[in-house]
PDB file of N, CA and C in Angstrom:
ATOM      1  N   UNK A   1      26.937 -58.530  -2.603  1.00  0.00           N
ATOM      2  CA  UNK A   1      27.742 -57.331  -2.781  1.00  0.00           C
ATOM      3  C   UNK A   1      26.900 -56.145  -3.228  1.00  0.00           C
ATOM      4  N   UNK A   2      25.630 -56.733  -3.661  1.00  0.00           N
ATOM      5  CA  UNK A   2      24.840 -55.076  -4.265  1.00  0.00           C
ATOM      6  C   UNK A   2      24.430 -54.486  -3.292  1.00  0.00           C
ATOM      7  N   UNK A   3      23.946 -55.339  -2.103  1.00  0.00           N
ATOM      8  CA  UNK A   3      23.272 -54.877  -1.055  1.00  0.00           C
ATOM      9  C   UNK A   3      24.322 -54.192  -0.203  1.00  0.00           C
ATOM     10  N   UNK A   4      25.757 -54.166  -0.422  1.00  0.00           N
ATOM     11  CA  UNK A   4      26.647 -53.569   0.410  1.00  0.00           C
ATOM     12  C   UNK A   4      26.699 -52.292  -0.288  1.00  0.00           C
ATOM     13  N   UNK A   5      26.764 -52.109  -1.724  1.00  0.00           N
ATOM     14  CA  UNK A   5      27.007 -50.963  -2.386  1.00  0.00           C
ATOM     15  C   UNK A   5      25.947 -50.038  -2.249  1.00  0.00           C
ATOM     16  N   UNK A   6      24.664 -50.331  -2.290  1.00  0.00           N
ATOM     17  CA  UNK A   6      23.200 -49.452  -2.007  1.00  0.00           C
ATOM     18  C   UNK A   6      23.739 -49.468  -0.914  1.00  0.00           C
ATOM     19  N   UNK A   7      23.770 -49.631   0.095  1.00  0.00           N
ATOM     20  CA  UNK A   7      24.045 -49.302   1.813  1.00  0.00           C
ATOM     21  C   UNK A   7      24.825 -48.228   1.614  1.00  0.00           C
ATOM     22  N   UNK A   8      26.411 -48.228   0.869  1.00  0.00           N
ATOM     23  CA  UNK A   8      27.120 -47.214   0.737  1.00  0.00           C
ATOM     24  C   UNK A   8      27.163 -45.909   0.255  1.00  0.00           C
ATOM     25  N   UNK A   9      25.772 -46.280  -0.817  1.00  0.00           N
ATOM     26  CA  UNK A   9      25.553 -45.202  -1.395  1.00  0.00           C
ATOM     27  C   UNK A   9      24.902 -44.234  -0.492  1.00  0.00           C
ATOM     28  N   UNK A  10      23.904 -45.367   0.309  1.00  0.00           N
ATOM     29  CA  UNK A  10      22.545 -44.687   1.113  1.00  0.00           C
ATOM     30  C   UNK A  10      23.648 -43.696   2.135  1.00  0.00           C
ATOM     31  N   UNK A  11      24.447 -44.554   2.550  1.00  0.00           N
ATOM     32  CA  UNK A  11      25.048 -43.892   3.814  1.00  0.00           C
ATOM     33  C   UNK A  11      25.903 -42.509   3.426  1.00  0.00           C
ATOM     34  N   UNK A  12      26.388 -42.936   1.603  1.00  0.00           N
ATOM     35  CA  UNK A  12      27.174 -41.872   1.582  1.00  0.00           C
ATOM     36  C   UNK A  12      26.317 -40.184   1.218  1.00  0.00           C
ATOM     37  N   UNK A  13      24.792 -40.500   0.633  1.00  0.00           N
ATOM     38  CA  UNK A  13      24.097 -39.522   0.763  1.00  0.00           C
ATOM     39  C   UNK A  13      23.527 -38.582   1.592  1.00  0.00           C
ATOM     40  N   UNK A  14      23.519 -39.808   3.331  1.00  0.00           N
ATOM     41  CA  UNK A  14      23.119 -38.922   4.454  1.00  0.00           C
ATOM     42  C   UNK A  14      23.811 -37.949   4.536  1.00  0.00           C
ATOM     43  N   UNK A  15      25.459 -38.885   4.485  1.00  0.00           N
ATOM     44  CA  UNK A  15      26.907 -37.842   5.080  1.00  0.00           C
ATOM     45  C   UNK A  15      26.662 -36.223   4.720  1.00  0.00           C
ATOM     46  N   UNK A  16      26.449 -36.618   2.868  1.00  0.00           N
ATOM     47  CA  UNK A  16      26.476 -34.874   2.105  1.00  0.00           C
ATOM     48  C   UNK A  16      25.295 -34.607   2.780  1.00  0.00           C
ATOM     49  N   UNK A  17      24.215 -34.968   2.897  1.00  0.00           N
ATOM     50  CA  UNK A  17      23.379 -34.339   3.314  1.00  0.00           C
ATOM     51  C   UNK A  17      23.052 -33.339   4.806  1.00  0.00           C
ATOM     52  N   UNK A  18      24.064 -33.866   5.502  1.00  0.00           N
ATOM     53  CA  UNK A  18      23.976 -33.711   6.803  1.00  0.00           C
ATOM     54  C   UNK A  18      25.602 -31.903   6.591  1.00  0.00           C
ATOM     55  N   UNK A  19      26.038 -33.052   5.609  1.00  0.00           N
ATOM     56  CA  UNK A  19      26.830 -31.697   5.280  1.00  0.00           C
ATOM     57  C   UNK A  19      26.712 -30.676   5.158  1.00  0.00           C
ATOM     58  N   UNK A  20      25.712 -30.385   3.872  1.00  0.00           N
ATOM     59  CA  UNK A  20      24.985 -29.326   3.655  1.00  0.00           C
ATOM     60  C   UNK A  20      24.025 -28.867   4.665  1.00  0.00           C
ATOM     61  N   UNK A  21      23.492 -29.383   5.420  1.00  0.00           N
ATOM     62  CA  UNK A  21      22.657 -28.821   6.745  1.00  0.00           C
ATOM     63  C   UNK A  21      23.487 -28.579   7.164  1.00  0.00           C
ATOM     64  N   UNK A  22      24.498 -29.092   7.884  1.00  0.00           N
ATOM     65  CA  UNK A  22      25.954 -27.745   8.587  1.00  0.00           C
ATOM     66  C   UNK A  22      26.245 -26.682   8.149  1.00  0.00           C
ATOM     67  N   UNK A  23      26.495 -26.779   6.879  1.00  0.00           N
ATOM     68  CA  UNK A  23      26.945 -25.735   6.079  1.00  0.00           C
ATOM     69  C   UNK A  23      25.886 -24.773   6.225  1.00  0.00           C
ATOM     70  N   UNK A  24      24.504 -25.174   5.702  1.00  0.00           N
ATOM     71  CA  UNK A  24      23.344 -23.893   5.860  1.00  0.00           C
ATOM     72  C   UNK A  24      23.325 -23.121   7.386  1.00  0.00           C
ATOM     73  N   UNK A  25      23.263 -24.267   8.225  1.00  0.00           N
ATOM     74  CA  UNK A  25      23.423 -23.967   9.313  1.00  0.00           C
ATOM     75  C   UNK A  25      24.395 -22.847  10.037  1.00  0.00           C
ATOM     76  N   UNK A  26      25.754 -22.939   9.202  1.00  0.00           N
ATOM     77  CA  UNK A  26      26.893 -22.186   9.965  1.00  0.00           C
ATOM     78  C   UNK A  26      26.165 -20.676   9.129  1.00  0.00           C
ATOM     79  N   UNK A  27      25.972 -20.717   7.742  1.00  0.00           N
ATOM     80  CA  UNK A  27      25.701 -19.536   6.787  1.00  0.00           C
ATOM     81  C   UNK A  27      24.676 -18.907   7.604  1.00  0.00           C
ATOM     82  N   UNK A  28      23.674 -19.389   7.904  1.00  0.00           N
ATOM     83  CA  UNK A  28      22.119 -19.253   8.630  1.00  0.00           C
ATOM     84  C   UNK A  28      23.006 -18.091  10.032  1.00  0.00           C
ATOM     85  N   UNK A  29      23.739 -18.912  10.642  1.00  0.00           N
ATOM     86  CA  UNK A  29      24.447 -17.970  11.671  1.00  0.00           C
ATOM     87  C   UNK A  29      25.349 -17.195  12.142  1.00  0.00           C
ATOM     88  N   UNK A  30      26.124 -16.768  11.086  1.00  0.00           N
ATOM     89  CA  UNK A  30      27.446 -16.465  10.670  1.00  0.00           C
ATOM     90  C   UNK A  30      26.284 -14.869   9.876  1.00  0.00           C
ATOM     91  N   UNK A  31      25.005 -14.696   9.083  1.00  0.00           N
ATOM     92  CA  UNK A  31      24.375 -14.141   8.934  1.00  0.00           C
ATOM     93  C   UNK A  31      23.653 -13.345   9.868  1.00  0.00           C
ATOM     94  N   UNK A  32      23.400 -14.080  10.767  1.00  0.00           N
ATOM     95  CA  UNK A  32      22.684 -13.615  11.912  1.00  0.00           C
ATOM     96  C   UNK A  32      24.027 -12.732  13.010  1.00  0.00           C
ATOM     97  N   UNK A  33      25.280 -13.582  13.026  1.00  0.00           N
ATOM     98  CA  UNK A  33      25.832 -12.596  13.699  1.00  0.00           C
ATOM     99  C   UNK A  33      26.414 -11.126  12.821  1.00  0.00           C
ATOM    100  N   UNK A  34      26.095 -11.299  11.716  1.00  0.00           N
ATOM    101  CA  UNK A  34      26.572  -9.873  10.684  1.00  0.00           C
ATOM    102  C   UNK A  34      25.575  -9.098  11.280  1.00  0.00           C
ATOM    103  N   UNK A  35      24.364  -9.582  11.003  1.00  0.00           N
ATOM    104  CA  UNK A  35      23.494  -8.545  11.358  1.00  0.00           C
ATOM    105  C   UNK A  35      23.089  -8.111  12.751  1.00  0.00           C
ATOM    106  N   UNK A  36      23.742  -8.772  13.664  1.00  0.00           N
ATOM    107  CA  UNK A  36      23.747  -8.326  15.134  1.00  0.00           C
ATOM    108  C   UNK A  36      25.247  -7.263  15.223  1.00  0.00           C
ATOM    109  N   UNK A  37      26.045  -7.447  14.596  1.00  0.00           N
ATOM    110  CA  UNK A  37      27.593  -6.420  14.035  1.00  0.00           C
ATOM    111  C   UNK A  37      27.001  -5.431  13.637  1.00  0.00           C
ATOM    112  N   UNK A  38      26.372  -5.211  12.640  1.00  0.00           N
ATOM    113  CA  UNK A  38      25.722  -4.154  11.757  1.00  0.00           C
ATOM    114  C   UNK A  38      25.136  -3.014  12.788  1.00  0.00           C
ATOM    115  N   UNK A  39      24.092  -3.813  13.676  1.00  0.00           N
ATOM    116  CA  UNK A  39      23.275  -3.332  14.526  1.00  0.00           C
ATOM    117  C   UNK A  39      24.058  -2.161  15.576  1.00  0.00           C
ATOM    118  N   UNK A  40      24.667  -3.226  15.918  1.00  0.00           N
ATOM    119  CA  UNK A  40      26.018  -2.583  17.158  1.00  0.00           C
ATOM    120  C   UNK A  40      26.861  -1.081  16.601  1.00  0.00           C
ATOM    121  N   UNK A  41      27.315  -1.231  15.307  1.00  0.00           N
ATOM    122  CA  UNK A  41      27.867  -0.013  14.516  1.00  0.00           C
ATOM    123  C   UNK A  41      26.667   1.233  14.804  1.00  0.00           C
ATOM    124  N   UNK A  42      28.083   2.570  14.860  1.00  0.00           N
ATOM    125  CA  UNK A  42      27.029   3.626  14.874  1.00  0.00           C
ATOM    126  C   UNK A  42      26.226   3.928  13.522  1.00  0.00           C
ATOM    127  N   UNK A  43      25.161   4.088  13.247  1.00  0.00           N
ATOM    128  CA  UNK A  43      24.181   4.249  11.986  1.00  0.00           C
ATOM    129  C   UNK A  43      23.725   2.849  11.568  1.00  0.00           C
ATOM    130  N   UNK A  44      23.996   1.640  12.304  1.00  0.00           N
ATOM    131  CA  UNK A  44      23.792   0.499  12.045  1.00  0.00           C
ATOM    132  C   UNK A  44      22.247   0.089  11.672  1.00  0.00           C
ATOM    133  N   UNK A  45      21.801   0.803  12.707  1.00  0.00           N
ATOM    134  CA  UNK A  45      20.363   0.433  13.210  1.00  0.00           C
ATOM    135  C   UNK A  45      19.585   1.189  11.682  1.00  0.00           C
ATOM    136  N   UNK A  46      19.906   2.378  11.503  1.00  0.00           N
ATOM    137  CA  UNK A  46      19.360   3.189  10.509  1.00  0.00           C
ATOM    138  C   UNK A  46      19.452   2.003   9.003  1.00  0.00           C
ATOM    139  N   UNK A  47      20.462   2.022   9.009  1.00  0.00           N
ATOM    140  CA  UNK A  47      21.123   1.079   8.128  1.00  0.00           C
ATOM    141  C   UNK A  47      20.235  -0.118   7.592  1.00  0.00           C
ATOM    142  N   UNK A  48      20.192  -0.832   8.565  1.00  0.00           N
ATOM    143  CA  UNK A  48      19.208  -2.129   8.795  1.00  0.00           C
ATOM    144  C   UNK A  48      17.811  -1.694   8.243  1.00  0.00           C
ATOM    145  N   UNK A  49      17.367  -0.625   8.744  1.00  0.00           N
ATOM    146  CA  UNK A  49      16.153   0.018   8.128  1.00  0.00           C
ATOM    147  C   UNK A  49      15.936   0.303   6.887  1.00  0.00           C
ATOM    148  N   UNK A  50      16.854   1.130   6.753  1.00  0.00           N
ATOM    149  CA  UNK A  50      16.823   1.636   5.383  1.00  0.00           C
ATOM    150  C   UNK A  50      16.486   0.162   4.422  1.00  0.00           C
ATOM    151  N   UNK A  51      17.690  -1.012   4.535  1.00  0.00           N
ATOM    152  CA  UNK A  51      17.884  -1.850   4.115  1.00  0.00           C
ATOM    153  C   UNK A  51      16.162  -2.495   4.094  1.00  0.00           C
ATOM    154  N   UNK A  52      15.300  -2.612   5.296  1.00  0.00           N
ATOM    155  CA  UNK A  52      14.078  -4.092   5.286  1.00  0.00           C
ATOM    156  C   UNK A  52      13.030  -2.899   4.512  1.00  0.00           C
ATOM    157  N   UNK A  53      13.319  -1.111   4.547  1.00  0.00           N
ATOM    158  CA  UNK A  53      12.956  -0.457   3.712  1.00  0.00           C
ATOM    159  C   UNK A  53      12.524  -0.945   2.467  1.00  0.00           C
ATOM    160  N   UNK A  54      13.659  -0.906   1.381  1.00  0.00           N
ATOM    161  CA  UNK A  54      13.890  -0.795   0.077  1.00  0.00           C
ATOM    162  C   UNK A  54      13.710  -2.162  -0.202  1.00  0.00           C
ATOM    163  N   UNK A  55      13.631  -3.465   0.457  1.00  0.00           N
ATOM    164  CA  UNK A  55      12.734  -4.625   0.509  1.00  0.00           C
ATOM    165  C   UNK A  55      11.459  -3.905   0.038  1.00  0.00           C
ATOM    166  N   UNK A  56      10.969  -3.751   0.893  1.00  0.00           N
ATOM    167  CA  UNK A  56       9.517  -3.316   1.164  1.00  0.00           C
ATOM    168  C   UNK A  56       9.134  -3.444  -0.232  1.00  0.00           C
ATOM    169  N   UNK A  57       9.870  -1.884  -0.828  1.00  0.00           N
ATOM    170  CA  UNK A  57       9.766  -1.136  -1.722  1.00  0.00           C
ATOM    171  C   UNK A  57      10.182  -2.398  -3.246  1.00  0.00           C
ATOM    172  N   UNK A  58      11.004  -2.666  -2.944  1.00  0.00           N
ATOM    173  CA  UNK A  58      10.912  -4.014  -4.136  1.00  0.00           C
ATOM    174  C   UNK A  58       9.777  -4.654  -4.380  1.00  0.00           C
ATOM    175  N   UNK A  59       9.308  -5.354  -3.145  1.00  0.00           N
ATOM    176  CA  UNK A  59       8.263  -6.017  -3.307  1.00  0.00           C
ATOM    177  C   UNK A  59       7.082  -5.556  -3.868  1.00  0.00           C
ATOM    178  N   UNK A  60       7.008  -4.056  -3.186  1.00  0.00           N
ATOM    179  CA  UNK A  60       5.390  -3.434  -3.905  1.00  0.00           C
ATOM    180  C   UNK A  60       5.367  -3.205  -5.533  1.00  0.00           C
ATOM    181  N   UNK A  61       7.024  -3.105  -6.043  1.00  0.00           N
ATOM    182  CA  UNK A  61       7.317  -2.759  -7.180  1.00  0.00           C
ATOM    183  C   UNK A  61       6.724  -3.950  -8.195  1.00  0.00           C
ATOM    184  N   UNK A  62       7.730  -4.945  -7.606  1.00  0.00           N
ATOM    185  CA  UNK A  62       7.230  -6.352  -8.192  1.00  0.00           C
ATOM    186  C   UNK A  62       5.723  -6.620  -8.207  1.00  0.00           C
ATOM    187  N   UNK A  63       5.117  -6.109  -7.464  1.00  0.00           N
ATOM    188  CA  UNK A  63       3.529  -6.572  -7.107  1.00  0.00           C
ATOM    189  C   UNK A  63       3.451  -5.443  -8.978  1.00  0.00           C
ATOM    190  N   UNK A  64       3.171  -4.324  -8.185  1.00  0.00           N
ATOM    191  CA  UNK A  64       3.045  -3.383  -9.776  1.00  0.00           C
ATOM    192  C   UNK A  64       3.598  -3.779 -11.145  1.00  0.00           C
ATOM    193  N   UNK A  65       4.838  -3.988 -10.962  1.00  0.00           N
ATOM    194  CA  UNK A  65       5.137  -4.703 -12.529  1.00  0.00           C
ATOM    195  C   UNK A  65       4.203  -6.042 -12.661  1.00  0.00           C
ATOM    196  N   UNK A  66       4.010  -6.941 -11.753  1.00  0.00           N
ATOM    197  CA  UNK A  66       3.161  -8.050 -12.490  1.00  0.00           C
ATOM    198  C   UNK A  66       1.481  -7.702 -12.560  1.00  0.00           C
ATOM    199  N   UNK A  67       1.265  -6.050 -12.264  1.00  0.00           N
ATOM    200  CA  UNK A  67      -0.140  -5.741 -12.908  1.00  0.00           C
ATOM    201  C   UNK A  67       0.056  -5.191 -14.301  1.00  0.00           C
ATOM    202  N   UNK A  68       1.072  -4.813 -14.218  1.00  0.00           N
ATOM    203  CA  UNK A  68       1.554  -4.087 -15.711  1.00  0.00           C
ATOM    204  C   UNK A  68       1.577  -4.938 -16.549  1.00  0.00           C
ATOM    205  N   UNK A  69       2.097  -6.191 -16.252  1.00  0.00           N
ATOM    206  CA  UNK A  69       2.026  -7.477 -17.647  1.00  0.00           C
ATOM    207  C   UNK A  69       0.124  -7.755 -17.756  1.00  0.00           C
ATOM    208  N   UNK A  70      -1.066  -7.919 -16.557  1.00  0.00           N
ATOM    209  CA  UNK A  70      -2.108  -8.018 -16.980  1.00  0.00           C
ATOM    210  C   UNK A  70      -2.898  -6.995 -17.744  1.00  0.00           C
ATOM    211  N   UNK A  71      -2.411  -5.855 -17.394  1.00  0.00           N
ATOM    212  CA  UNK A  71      -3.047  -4.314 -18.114  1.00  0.00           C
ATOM    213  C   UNK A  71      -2.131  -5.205 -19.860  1.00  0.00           C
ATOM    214  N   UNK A  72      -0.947  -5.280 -20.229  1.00  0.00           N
ATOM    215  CA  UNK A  72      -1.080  -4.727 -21.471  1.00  0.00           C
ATOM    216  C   UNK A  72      -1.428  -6.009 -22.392  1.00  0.00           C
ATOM    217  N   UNK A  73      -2.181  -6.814 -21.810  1.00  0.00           N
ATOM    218  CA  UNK A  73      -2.825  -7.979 -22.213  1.00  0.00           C
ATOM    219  C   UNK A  73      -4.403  -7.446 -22.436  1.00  0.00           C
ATOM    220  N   UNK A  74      -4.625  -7.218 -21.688  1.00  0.00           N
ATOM    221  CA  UNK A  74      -5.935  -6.179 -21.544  1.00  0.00           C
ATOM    222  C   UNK A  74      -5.970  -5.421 -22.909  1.00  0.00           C
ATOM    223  N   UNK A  75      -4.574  -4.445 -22.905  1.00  0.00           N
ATOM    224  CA  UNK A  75      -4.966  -3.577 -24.056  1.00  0.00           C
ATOM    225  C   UNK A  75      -4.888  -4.347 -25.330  1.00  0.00           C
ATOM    226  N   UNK A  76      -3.985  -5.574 -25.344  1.00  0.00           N
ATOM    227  CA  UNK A  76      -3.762  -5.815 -26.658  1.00  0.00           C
ATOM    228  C   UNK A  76      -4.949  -6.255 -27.105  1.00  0.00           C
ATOM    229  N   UNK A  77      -5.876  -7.013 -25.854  1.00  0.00           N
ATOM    230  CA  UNK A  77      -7.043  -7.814 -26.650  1.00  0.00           C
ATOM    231  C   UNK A  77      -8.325  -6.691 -27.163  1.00  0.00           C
ATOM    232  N   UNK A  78      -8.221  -5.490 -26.441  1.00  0.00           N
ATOM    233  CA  UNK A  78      -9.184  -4.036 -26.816  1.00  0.00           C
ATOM    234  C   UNK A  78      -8.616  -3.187 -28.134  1.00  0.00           C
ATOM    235  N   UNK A  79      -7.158  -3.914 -28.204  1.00  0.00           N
ATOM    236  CA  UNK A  79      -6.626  -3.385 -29.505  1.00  0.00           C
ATOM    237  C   UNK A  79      -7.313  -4.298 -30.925  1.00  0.00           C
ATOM    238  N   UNK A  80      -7.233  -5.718 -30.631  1.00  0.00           N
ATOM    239  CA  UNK A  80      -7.835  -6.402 -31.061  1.00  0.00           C
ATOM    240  C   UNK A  80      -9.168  -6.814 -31.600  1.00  0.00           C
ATOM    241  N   UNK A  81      -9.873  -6.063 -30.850  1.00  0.00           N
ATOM    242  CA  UNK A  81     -11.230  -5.608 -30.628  1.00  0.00           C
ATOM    243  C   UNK A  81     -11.745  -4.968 -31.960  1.00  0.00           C
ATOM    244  N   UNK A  82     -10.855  -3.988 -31.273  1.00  0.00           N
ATOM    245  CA  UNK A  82     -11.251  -2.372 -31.673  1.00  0.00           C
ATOM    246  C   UNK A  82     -10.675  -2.715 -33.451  1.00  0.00           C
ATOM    247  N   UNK A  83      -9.725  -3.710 -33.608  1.00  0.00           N
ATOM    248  CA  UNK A  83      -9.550  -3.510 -34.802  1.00  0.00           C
ATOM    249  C   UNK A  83     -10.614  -4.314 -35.806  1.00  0.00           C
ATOM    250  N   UNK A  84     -11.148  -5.542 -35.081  1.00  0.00           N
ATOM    251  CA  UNK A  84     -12.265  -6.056 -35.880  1.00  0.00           C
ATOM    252  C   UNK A  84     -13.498  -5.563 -35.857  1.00  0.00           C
ATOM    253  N   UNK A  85     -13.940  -4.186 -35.149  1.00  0.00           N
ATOM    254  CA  UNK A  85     -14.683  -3.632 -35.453  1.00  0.00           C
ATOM    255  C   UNK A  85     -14.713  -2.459 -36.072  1.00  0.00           C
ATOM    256  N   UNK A  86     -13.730  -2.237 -36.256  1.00  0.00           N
ATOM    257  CA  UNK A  86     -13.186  -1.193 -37.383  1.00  0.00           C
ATOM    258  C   UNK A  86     -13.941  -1.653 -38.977  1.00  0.00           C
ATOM    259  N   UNK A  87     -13.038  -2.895 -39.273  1.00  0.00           N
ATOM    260  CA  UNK A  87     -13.104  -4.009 -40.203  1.00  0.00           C
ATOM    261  C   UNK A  87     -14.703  -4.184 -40.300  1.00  0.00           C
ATOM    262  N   UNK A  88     -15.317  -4.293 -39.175  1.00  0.00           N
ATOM    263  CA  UNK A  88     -16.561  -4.666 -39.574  1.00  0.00           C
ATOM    264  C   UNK A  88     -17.599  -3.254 -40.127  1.00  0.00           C
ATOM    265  N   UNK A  89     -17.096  -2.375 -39.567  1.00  0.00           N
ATOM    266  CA  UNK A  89     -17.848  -0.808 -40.390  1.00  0.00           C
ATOM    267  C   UNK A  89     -17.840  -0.549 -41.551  1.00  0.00           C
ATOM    268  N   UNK A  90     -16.320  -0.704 -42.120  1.00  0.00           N
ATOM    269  CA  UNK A  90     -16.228  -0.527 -43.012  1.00  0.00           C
ATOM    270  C   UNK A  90     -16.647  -1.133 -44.274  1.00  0.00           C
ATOM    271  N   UNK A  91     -16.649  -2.717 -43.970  1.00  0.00           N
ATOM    272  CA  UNK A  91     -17.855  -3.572 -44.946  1.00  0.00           C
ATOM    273  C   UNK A  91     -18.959  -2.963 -44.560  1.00  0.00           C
ATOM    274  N   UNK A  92     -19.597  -3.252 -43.554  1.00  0.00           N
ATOM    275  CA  UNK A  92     -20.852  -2.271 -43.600  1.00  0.00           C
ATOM    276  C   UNK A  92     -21.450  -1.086 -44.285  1.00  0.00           C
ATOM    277  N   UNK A  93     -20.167  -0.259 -44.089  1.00  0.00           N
ATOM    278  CA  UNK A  93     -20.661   0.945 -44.991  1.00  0.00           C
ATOM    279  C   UNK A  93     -20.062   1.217 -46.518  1.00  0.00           C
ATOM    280  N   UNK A  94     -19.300  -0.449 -47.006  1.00  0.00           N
ATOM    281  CA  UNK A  94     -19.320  -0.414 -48.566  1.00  0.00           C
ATOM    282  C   UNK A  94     -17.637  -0.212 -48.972  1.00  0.00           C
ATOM    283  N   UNK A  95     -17.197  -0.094 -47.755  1.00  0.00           N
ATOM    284  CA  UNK A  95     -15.864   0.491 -48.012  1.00  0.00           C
ATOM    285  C   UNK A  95     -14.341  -0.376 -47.890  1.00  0.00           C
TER     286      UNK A  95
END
């Protein structure tokens, strides 16, 4: 009987599985015909542009914000720096 229940399970995992590939599947094209609708509308085409546009423009953003997190790592450790050599003058010069 265990070997019937693993079978059932196995079989009942393909089922969802095959499910969810339909499902992506219909979404996948049900997407594709929006954006062939979109296209067809007057200003559609502009539209669409504008839209793989401001992608674009995300992405380069994102690129820039994740230089912005290495710059202020940068500064903190020149802040860091700069403060133990501060520290070190000032013993130096008695103070």
């Amino acid at each position: 009987m265990a070997a019937t229940n693993d079978t059932e399970k196995t079989d009942a995992a393909k089922t969802d599985a095959a499910k969810t590939d339909d499902v992506i599947t219909r979404l996948a094209g049900k997407g594709e015909e929006a954006i062939r609708r979109i296209v067809d509308l007057p200003g559609g085409q502009r539209a669409l542009e504008a839209f793989n546009d401001l992608k674009l423009r995300v992405d380069d953003l994102s690129k820039k914000v994740r230089g912005v997190d290495e710059l202020e790592s940068r500064v903190a450790r020149l802040e860091k720096d700069l403060a133990a050599l501060k520290r070190a003058q000032k013993s130096a010069s008695g103070g």
